[in-house]
N, C-alpha and C. Protein backbone atom coordinates (compact mmCIF):
# COMPACT_ATOMS: atom_id res chain seq x y z
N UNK A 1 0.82 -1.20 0.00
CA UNK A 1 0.00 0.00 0.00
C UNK A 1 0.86 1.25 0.00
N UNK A 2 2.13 1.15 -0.39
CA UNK A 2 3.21 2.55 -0.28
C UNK A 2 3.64 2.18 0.65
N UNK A 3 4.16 3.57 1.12
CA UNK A 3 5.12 3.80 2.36
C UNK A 3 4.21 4.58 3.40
N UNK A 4 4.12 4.56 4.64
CA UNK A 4 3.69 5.65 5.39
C UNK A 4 4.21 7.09 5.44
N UNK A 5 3.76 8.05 5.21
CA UNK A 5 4.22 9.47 5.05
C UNK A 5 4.83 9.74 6.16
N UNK A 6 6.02 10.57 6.40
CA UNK A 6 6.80 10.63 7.84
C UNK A 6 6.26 11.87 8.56
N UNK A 7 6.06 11.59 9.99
CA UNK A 7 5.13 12.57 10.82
C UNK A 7 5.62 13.78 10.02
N UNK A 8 4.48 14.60 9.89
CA UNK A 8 4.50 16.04 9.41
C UNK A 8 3.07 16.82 10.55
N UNK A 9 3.90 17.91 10.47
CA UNK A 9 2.98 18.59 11.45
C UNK A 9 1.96 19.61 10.45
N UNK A 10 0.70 20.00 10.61
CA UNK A 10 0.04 20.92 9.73
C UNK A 10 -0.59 21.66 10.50
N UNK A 11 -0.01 23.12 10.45
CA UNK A 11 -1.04 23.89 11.04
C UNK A 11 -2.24 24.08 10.73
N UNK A 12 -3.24 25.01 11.25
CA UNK A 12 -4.57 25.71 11.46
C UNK A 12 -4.07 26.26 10.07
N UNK A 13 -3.24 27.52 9.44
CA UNK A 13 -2.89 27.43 8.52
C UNK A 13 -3.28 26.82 7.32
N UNK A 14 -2.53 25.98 6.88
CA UNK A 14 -2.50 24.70 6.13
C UNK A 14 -3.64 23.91 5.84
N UNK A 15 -4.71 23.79 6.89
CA UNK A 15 -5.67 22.88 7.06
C UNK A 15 -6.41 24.07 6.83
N UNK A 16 -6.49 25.44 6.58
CA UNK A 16 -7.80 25.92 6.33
C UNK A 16 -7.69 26.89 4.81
N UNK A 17 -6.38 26.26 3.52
CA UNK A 17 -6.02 26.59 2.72
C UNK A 17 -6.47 25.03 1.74
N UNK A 18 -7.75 25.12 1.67
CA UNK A 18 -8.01 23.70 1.23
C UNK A 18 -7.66 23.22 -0.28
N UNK A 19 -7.52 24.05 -1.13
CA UNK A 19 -6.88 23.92 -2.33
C UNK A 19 -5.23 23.75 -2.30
N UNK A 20 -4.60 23.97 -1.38
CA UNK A 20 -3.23 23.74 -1.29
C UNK A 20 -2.94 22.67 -0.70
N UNK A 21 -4.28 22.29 0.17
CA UNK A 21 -3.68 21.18 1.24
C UNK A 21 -3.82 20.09 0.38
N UNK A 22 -5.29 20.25 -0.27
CA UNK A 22 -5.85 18.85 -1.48
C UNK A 22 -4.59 18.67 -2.24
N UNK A 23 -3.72 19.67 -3.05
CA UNK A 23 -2.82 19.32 -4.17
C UNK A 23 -1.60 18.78 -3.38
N UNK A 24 -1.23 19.23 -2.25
CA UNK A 24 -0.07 18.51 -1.48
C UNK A 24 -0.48 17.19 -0.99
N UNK A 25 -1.44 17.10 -0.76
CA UNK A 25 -2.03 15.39 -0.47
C UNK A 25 -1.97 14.21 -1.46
N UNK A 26 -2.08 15.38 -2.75
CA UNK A 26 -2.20 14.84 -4.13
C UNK A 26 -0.81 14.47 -4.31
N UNK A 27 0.40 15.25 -4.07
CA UNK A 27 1.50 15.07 -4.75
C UNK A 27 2.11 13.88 -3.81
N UNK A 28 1.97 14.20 -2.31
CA UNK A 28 2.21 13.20 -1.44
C UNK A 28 2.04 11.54 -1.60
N UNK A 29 0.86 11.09 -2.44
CA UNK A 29 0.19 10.49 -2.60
C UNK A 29 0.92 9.51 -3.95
N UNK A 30 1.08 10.54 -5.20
CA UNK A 30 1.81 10.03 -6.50
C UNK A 30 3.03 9.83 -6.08
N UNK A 31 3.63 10.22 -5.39
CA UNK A 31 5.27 9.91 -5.14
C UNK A 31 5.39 8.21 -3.99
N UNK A 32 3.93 7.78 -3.51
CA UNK A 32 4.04 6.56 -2.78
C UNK A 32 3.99 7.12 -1.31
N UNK A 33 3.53 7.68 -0.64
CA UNK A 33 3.09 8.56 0.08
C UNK A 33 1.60 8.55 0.64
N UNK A 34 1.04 8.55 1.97
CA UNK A 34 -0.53 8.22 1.91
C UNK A 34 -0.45 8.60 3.65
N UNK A 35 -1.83 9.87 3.57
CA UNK A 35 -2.22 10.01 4.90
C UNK A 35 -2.88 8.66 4.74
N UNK A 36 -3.19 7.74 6.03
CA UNK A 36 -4.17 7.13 5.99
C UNK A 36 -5.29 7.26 6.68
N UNK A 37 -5.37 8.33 7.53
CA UNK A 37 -6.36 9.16 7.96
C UNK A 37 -6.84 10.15 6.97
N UNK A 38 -6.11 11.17 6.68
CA UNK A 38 -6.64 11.81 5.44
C UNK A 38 -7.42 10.91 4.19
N UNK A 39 -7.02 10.04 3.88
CA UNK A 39 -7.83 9.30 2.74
C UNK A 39 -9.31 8.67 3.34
N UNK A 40 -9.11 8.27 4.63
CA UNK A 40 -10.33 7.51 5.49
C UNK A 40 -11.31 8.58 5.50
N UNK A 41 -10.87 9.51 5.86
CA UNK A 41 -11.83 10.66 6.23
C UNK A 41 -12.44 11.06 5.38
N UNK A 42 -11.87 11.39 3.96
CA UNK A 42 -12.18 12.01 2.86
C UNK A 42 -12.69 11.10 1.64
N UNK A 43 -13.11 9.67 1.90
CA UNK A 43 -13.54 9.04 1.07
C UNK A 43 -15.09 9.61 0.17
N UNK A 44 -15.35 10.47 0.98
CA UNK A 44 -16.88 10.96 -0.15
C UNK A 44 -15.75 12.70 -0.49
N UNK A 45 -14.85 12.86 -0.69
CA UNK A 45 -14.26 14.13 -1.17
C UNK A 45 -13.66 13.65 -2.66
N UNK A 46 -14.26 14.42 -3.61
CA UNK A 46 -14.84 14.08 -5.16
C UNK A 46 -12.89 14.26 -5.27
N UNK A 47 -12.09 15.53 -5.10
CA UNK A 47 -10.83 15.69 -5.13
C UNK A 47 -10.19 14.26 -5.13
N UNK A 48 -10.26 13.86 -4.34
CA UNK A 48 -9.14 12.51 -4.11
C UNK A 48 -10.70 11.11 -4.41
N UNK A 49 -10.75 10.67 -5.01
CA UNK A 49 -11.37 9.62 -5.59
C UNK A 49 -10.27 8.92 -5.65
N UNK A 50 -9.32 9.00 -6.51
CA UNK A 50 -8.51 8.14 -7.62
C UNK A 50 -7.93 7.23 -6.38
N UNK A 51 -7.28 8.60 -5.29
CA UNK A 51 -6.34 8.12 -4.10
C UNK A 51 -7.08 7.39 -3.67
N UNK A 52 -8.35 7.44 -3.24
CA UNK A 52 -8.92 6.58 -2.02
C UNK A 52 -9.34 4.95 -2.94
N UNK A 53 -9.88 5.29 -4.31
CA UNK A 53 -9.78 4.00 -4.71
C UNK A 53 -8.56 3.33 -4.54
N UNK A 54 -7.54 3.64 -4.86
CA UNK A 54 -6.05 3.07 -5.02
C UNK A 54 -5.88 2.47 -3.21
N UNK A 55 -6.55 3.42 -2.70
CA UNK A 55 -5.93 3.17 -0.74
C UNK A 55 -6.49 1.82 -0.56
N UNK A 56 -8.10 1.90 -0.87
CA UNK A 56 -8.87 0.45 -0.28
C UNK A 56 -8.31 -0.80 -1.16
N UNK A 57 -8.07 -0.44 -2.43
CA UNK A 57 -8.20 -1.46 -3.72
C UNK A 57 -6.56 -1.64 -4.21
N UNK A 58 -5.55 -1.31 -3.98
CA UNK A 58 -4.61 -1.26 -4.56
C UNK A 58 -3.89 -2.94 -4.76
N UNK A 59 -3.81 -3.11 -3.22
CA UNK A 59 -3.73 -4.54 -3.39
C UNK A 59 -4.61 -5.98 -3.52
N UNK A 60 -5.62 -5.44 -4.29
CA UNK A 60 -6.35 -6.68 -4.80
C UNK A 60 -6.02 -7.10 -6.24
N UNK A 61 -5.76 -8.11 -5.99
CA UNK A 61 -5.32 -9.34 -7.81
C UNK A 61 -6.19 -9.66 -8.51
N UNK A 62 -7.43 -10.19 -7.16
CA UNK A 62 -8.44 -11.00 -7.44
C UNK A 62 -9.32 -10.82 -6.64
N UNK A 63 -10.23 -9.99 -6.48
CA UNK A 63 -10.81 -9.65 -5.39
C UNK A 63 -12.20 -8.80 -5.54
N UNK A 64 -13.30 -8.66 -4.59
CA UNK A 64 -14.26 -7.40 -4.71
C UNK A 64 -13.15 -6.35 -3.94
N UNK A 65 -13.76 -5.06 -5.10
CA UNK A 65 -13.15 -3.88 -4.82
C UNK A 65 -14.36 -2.87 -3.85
N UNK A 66 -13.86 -2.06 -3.52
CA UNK A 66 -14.76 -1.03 -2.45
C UNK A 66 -15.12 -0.11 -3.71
N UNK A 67 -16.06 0.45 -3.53
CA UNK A 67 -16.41 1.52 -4.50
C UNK A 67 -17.18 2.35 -3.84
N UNK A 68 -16.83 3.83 -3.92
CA UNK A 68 -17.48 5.24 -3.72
C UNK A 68 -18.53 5.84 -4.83
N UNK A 69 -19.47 6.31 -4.18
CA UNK A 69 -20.02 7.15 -5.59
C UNK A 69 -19.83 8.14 -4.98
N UNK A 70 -19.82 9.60 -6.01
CA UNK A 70 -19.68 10.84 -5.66
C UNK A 70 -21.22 11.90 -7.00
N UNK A 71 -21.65 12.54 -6.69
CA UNK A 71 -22.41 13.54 -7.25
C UNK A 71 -22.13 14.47 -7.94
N UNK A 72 -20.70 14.39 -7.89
CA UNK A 72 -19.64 15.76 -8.58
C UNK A 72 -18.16 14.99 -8.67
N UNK A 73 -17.60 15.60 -9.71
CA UNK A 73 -16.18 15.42 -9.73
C UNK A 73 -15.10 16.64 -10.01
N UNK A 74 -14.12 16.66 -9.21
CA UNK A 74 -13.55 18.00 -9.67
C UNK A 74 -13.09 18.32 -11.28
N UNK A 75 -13.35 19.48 -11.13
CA UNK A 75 -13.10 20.34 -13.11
C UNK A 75 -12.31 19.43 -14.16
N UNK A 76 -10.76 19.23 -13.34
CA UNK A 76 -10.15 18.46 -14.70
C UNK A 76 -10.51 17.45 -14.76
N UNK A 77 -11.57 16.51 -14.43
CA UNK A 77 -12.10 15.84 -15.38
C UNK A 77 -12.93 15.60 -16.55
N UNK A 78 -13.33 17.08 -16.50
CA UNK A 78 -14.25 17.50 -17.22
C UNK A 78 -13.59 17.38 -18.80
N UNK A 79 -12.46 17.49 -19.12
CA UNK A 79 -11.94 17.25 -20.26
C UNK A 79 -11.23 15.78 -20.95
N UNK A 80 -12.26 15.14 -21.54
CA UNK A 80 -12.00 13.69 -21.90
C UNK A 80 -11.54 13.63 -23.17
N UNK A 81 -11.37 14.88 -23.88
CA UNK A 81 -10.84 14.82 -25.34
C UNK A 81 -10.14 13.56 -25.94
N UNK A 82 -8.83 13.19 -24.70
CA UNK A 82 -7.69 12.57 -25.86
C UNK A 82 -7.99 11.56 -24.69
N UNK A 83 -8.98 11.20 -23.81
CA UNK A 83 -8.66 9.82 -23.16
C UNK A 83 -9.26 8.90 -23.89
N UNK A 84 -9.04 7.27 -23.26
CA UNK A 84 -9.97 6.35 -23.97
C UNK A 84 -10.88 6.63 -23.27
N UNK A 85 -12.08 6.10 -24.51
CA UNK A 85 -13.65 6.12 -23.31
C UNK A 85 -14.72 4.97 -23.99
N UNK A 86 -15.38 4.86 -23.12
CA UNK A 86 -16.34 3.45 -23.49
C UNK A 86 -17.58 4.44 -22.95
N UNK A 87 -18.52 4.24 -23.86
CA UNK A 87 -20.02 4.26 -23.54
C UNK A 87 -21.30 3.28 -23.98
N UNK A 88 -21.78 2.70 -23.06
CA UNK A 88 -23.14 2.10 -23.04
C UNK A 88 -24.39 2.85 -22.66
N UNK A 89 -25.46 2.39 -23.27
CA UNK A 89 -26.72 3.04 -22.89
C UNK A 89 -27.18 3.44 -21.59
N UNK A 90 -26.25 3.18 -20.57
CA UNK A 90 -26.09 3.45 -19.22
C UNK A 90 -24.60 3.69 -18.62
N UNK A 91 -23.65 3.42 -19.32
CA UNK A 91 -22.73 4.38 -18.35
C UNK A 91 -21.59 4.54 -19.20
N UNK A 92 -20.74 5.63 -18.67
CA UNK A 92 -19.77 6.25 -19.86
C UNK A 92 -18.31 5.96 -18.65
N UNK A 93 -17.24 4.99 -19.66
CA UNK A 93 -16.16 5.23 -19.03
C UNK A 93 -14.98 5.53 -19.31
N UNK A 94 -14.27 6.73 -18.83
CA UNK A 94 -13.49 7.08 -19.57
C UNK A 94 -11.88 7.59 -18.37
N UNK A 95 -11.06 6.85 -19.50
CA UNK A 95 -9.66 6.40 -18.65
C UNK A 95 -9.10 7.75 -18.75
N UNK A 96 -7.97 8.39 -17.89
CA UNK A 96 -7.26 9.18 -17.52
C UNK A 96 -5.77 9.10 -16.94
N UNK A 97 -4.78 10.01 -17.70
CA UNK A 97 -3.74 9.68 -17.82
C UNK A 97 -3.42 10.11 -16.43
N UNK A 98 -2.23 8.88 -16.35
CA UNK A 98 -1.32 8.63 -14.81
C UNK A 98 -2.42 8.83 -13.92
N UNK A 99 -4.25 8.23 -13.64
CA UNK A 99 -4.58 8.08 -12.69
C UNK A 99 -5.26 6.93 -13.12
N UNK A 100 -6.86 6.42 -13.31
CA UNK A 100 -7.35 5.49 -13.22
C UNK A 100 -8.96 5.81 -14.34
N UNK A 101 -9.63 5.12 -14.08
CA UNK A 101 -11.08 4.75 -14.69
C UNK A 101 -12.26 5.43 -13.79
N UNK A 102 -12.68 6.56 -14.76
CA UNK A 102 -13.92 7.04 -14.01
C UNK A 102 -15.17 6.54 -14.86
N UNK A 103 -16.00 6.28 -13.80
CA UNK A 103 -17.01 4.97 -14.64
C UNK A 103 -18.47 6.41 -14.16
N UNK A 104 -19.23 6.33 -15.16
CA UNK A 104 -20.65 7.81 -14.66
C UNK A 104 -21.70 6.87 -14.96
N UNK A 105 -22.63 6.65 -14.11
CA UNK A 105 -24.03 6.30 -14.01
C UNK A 105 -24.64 7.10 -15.02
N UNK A 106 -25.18 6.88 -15.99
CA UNK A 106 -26.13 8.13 -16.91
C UNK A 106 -27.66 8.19 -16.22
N UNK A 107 -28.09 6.90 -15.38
CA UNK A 107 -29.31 6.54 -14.90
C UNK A 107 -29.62 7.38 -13.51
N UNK A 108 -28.34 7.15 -12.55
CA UNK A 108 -28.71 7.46 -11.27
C UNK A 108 -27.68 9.34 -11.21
N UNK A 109 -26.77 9.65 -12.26
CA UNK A 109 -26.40 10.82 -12.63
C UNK A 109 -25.18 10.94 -11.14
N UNK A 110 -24.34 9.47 -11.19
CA UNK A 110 -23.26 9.55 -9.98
C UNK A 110 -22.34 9.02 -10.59
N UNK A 111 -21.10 8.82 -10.73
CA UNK A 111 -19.73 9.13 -10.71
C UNK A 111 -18.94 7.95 -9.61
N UNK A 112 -17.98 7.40 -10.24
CA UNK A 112 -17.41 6.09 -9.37
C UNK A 112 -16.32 5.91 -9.97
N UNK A 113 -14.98 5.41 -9.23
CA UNK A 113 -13.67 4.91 -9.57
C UNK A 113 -14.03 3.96 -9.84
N UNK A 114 -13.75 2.91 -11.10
CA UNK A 114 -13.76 1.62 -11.84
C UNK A 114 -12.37 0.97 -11.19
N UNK A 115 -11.29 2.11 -11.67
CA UNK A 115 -10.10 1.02 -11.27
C UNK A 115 -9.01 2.09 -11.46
N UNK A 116 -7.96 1.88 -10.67
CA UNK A 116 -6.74 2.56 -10.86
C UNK A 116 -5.59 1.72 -10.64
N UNK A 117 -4.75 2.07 -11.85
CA UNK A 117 -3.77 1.28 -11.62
C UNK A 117 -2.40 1.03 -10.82
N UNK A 118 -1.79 0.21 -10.23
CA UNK A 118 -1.10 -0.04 -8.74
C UNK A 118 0.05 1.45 -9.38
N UNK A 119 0.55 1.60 -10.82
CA UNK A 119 1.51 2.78 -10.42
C UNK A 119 1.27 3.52 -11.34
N UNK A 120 1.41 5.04 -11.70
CA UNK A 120 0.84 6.12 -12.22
C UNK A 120 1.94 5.92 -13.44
N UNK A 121 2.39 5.23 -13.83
CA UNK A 121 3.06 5.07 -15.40
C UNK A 121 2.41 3.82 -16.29
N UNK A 122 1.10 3.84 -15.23
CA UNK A 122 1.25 2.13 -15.76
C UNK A 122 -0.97 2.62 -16.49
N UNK A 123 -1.23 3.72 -16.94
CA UNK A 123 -2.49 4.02 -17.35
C UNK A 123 -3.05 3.24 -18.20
N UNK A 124 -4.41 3.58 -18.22
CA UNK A 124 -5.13 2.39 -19.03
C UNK A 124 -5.34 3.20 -20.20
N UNK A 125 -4.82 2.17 -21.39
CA UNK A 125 -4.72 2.85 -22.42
C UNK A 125 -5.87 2.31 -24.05
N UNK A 126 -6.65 1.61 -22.91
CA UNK A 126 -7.75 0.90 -24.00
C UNK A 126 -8.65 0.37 -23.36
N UNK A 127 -10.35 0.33 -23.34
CA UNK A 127 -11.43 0.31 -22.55
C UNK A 127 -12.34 -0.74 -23.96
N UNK A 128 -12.61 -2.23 -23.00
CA UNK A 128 -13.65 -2.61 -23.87
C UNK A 128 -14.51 -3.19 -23.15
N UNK A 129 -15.74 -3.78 -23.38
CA UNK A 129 -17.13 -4.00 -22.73
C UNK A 129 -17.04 -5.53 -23.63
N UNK A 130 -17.59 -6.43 -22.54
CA UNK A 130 -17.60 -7.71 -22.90
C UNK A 130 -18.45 -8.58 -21.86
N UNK A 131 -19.69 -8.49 -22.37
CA UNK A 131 -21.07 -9.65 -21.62
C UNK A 131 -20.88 -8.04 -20.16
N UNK A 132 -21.00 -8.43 -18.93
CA UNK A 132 -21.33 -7.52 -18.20
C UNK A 132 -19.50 -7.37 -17.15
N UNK A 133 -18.80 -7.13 -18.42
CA UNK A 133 -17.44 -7.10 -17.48
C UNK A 133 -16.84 -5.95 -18.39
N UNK A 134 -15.91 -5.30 -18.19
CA UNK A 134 -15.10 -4.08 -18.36
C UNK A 134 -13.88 -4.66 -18.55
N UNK A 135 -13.13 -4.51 -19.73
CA UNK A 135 -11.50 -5.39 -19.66
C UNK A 135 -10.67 -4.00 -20.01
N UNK A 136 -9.89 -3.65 -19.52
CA UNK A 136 -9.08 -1.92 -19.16
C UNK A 136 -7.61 -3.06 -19.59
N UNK A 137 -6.91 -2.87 -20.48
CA UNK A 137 -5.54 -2.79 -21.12
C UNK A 137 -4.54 -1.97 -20.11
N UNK A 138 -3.93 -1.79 -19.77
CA UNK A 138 -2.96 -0.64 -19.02
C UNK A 138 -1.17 -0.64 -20.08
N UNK A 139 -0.72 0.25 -19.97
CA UNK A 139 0.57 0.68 -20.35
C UNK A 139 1.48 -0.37 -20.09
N UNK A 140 1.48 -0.96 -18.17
CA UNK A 140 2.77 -1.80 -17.79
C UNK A 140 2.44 -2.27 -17.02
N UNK A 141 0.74 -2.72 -17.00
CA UNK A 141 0.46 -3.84 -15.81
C UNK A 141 -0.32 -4.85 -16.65
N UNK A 142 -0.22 -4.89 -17.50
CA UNK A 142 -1.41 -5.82 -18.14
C UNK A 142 -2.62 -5.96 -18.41
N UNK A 143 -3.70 -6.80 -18.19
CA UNK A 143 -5.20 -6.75 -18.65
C UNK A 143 -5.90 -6.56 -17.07
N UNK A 144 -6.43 -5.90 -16.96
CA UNK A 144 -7.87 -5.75 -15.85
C UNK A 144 -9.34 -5.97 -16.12
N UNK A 145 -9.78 -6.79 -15.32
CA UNK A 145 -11.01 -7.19 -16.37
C UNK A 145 -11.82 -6.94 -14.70
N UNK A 146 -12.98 -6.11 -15.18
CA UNK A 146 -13.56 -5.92 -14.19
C UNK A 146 -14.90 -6.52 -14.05
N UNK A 147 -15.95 -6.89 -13.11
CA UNK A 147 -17.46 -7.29 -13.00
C UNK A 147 -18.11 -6.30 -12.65
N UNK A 148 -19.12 -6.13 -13.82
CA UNK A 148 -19.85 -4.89 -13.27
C UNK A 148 -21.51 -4.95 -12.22
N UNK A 149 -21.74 -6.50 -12.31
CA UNK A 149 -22.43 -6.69 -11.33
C UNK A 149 -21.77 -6.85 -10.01
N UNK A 150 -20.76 -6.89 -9.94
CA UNK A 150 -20.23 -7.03 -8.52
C UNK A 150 -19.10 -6.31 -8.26
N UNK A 151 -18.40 -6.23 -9.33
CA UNK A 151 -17.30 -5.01 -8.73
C UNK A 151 -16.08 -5.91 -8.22
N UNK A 152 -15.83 -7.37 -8.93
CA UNK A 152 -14.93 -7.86 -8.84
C UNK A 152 -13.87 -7.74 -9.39
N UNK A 153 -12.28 -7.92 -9.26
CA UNK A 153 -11.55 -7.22 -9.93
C UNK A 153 -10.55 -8.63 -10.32
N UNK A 154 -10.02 -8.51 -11.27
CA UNK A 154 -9.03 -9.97 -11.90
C UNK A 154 -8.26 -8.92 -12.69
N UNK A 155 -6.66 -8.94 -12.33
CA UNK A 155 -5.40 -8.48 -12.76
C UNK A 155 -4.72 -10.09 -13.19
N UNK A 156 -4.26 -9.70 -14.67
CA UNK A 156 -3.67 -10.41 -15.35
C UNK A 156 -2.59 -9.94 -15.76
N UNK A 157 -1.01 -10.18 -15.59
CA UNK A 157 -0.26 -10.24 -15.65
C UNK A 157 0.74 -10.80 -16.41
N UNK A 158 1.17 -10.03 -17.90
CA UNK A 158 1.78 -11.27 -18.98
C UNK A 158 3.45 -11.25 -18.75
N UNK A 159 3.83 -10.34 -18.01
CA UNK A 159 5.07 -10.83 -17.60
C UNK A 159 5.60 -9.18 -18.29
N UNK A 160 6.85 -8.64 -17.91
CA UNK A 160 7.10 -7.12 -18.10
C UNK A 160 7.12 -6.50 -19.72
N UNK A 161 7.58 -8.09 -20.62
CA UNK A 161 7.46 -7.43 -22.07
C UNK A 161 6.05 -7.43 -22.47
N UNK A 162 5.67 -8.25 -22.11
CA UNK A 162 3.86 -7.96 -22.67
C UNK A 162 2.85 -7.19 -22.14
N UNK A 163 3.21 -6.50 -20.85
CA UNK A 163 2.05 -5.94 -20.63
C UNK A 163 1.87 -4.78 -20.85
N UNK A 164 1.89 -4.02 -21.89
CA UNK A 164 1.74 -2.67 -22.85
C UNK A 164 0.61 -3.01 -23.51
N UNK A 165 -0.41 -3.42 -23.30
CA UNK A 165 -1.51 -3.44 -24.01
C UNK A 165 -2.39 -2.07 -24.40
N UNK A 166 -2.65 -2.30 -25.95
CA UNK A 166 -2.93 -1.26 -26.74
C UNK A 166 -4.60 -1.57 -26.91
N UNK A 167 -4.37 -3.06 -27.65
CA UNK A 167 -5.78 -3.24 -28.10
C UNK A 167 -6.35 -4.35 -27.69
N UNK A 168 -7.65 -4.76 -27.46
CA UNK A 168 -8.88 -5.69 -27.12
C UNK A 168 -9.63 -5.92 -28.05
N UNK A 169 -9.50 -7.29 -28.00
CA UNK A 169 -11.34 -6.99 -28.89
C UNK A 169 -11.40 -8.86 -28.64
N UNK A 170 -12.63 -9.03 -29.02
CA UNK A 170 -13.23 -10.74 -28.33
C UNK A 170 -13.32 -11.65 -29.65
N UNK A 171 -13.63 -12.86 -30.18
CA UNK A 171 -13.73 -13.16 -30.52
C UNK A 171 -13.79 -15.15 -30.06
N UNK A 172 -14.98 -15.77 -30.32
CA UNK A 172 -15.32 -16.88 -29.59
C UNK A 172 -15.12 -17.06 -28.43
N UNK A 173 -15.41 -16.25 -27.42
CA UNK A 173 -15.42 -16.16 -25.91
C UNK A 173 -13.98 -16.30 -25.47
N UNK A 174 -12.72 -15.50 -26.78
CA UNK A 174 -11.68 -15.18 -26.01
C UNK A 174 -10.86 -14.22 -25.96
N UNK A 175 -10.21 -13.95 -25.80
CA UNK A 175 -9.90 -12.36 -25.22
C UNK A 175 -8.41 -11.99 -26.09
N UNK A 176 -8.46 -11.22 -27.40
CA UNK A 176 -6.97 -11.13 -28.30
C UNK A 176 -6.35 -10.21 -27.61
N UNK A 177 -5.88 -10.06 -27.53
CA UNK A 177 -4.48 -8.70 -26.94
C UNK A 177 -3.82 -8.19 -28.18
N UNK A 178 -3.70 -7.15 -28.35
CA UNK A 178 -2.53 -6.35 -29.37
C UNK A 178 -2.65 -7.13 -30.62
N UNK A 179 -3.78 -7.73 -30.90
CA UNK A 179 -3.49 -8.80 -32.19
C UNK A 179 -2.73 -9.87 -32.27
N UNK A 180 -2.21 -10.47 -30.56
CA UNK A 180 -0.88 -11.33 -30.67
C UNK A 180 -1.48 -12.81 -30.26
N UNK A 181 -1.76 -12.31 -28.87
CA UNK A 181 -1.62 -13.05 -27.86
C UNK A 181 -3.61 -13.29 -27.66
N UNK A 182 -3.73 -14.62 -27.37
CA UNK A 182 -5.44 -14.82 -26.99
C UNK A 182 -5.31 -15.49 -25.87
N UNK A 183 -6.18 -15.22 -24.96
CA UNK A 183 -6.72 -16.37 -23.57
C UNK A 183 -8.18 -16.28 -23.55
N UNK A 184 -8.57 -17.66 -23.36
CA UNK A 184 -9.87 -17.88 -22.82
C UNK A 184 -10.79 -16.56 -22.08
N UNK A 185 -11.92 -16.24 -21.98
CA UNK A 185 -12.42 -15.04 -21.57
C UNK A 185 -12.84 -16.35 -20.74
N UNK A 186 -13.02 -16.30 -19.15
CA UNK A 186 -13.52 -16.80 -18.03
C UNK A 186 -14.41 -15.96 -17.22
N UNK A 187 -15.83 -16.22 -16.95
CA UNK A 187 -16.57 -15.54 -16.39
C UNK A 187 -16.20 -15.50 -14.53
N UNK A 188 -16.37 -14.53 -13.95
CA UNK A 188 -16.21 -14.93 -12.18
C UNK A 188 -17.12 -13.95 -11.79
């Protein structure tokens, strides 16, 4: 889960400069760094989503993940121009560089971390939809295939030269990678 951040003291100051404190939490955070009180506390604070998904979920392989909804998300997400994005008749998801997968309810009009990946070089760089699961490609971790009825999470791992995955796509219930490589698509 990182490193523990080394006692730091914060004044009255500091704590009532909330745009400075959020981006130092932020930077604290990308460098391997983690209040773990600050993230506990602030799990419904739209600012740090990405962090608090990464805090509860970071070390799951294979696992249900925790998930937040939020009602708002802060501004720069508002620009999805050059990310990947997936949309269904109910929810739009769209990946973001050096953080993770913001997944939007179009139905209930809320906002949720899908998935972020264990290190901020390692982004998801391709989003596909397959039966009721989410399979997210990343830069340098491999395939993530998510459940969207349950919010289960399966990290696949092809070893350090293969996991730059670009492209997805299915064919007879199995899963191609980059045009190279196929495995079985397994439901869980």
């Amino acid at each position: 889960m990182g490193q523990e951040i080394p006692e730091v003291s914060k004044s009255n100051n500091f704590l009532s400069l909330k745009a400075e404190s959020d981006y130092i939490n932020k930077l604290i955070f990308e460098y391997g760094y983690f209040d773990e009180e600050y993230l506990k506390n602030n799990t419904n604070n739209p600012n740090v989503m990405m962090e608090v998904w990464r805090y509860y979920n970071n070390e799951v392989n294979y696992g249900k993940t925790r998930i937040f909804t939020y009602t708002e998300i802060p501004e720069y997400f508002n620009n999805t121009d050059e990310h990947p994005k997936l949309e269904t008749d109910e929810m739009v998801f769209t990946a973001y560089h050096k953080t993770g997968v913001l997944a939007y309810n179009k139905i209930d009009k809320t906002y949720f971390v899908i998935f972020v990946p264990k290190g901020s070089y390692s982004w998801v760089q391709v989003i596909e939809k397959y039966k009721n699961y989410i399979l997210l490609g990343t830069r340098l971790e491999g395939l993530a295939i998510i459940n969207l009825n349950t919010y289960l999470l399966k990290r696949i791992d092809f070893g350090e030269k293969n996991n730059d995955i670009k492209k997805i796509s299915i064919r007879n219930n199995r899963i191609l990678i980059n045009d190279k490589r196929e495995i079985d698509f397994e439901e869980f």
